[in-house]
C-alpha atoms as a PDB file:
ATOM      1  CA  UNK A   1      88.535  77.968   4.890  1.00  0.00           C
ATOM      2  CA  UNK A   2      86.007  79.937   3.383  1.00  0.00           C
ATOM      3  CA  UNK A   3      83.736  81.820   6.419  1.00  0.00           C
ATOM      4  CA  UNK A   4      79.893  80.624   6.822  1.00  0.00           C
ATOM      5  CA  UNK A   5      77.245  83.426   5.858  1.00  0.00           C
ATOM      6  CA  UNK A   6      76.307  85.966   8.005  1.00  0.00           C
ATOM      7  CA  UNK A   7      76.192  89.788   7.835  1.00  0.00           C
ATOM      8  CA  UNK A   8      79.890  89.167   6.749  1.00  0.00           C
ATOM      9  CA  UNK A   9      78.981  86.956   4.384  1.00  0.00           C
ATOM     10  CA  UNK A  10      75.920  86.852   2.789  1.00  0.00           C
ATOM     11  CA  UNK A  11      73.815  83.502   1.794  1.00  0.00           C
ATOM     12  CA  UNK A  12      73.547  84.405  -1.279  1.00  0.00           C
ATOM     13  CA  UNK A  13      77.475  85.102  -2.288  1.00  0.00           C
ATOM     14  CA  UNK A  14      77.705  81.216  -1.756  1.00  0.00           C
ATOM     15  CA  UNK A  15      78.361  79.576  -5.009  1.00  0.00           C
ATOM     16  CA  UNK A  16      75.575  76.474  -5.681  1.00  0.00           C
ATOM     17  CA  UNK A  17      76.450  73.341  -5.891  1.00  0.00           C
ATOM     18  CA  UNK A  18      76.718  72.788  -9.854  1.00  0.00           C
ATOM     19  CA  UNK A  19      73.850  70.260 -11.348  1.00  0.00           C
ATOM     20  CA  UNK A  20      75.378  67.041 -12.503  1.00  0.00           C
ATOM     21  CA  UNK A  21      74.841  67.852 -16.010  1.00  0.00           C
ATOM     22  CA  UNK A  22      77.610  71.202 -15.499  1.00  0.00           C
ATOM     23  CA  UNK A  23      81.198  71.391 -16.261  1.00  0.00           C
ATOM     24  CA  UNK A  24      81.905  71.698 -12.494  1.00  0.00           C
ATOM     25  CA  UNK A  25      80.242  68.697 -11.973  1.00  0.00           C
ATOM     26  CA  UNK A  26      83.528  66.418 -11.630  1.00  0.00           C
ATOM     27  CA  UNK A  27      84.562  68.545  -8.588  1.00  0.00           C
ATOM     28  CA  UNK A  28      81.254  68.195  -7.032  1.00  0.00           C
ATOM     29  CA  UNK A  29      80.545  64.091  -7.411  1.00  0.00           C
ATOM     30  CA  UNK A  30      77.621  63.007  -5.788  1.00  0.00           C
ATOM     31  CA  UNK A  31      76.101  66.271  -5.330  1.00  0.00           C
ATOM     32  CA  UNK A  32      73.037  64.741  -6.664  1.00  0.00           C
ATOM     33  CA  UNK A  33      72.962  62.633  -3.666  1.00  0.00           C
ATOM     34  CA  UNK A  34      73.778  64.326  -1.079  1.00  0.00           C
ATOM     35  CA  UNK A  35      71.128  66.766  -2.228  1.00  0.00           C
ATOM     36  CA  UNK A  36      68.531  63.802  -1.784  1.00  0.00           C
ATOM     37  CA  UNK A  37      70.281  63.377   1.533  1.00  0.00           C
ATOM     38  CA  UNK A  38      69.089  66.841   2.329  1.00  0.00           C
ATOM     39  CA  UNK A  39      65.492  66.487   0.929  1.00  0.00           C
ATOM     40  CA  UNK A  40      65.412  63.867   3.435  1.00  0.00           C
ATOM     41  CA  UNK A  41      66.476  65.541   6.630  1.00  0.00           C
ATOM     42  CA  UNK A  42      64.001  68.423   5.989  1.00  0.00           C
ATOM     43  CA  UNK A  43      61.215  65.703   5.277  1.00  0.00           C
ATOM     44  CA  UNK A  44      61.947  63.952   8.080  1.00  0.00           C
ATOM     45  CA  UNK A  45      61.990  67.289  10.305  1.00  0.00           C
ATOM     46  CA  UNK A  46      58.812  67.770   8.586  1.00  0.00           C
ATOM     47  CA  UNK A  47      57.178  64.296   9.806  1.00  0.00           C
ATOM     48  CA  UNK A  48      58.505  65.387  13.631  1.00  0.00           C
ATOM     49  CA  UNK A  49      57.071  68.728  13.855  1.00  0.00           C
ATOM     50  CA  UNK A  50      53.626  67.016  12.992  1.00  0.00           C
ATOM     51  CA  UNK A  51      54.336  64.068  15.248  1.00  0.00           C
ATOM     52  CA  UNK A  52      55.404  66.454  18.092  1.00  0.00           C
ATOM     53  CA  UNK A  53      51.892  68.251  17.636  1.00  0.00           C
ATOM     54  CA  UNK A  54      50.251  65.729  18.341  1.00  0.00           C
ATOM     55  CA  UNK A  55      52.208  64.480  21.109  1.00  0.00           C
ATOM     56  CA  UNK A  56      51.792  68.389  22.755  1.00  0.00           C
ATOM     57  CA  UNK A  57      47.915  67.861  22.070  1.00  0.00           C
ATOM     58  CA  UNK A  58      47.954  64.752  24.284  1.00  0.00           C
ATOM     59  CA  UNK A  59      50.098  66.069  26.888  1.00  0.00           C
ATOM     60  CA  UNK A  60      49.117  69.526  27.308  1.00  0.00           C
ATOM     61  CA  UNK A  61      44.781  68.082  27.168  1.00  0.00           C
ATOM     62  CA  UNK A  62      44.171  68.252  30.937  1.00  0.00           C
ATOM     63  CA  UNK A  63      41.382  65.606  30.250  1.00  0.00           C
ATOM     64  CA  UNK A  64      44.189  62.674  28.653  1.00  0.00           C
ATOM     65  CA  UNK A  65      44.379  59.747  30.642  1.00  0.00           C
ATOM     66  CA  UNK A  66      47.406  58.389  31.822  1.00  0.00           C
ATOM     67  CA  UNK A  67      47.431  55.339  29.415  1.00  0.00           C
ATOM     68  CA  UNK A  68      47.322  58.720  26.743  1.00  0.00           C
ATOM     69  CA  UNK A  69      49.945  60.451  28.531  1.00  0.00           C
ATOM     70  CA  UNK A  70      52.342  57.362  28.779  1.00  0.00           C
ATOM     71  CA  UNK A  71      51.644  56.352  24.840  1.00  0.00           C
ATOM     72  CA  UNK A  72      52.488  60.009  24.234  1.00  0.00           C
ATOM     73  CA  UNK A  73      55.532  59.811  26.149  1.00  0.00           C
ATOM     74  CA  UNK A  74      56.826  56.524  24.313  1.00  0.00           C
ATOM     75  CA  UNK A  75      55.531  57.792  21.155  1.00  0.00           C
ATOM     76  CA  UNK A  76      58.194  61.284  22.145  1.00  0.00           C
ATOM     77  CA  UNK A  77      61.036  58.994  22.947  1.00  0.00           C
ATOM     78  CA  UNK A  78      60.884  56.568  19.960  1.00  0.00           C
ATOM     79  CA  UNK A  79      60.338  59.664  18.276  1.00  0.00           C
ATOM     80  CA  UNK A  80      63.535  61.132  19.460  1.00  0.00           C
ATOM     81  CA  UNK A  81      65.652  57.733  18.705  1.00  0.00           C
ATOM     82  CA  UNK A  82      64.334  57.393  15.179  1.00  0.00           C
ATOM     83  CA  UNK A  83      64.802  61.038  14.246  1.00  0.00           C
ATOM     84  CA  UNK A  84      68.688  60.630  15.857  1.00  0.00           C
ATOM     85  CA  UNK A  85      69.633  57.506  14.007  1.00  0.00           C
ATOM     86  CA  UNK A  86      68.401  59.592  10.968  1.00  0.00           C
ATOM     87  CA  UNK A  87      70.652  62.428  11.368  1.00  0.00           C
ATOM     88  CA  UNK A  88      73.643  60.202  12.231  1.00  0.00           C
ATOM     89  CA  UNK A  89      73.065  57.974   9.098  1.00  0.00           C
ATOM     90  CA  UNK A  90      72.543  60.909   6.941  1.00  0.00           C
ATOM     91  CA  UNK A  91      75.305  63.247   8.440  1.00  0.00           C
ATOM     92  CA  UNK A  92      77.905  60.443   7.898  1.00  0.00           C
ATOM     93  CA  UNK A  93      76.694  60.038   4.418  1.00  0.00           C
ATOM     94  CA  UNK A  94      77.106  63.347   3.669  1.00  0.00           C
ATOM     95  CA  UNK A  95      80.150  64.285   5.240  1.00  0.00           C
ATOM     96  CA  UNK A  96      81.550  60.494   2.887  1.00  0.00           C
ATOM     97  CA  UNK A  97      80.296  62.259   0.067  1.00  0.00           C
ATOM     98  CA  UNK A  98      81.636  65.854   0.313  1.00  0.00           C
ATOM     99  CA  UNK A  99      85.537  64.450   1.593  1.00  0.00           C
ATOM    100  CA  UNK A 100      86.318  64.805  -1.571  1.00  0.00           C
ATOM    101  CA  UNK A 101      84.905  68.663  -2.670  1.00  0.00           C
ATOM    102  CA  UNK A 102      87.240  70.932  -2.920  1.00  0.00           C
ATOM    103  CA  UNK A 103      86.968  72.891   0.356  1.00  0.00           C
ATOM    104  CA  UNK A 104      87.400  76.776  -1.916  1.00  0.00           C
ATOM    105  CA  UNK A 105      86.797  78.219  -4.705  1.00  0.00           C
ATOM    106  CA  UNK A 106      90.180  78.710  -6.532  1.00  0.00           C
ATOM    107  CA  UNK A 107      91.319  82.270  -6.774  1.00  0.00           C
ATOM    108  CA  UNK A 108      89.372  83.038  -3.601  1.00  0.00           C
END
């Protein structure tokens, strides 16, 4: 199993997934689409952090009334739900999609 980066193991001594267009490409199938997959999660992360600022705007505002601070605290938990059923729907896609990458490099 190859190690994860770190100051062993630098980011960039990670080969890149090839583009779908490369001779590598066969190995890597799907690799356009789990790279969507990713786009996604970060967008989605994205759309949270904003959401969350506003939610810490209501909360933290010692002038918010309490129909603000209970909106803002259904607003955090719906917030947490939809971002987990993201995660779990993309992780499982991923994870179907790289099963069948080759785990090394050869000659590693």
């Amino acid at each position: 199993m190859t190690p994860p980066p770190g100051p062993e193991r630098p980011l960039s001594a990670l080969r890149p997934i090839p583009s779908p267009g490369s001779a590598n490409a066969r190995r890597y199938h799907g690799s356009d689409h789990f790279l969507t997959l990713g786009d996604g999660v970060v967008r989605r992360l994205l759309d949270v952090l904003l959401r969350l600022d506003t939610i810490r705007g209501v909360l933290d505002e010692s002038d918010s009334t309490s129909a603000q601070v209970a909106a803002a605290r259904n607003d955090l938990s719906a917030l947490v739900a939809e971002l987990e059923n993201h995660i779990r729907v993309s992780n499982s896609a991923m994870l179907d999609i790289t099963s069948t990458w080759p785990t090394t490099e050869p000659g590693r």
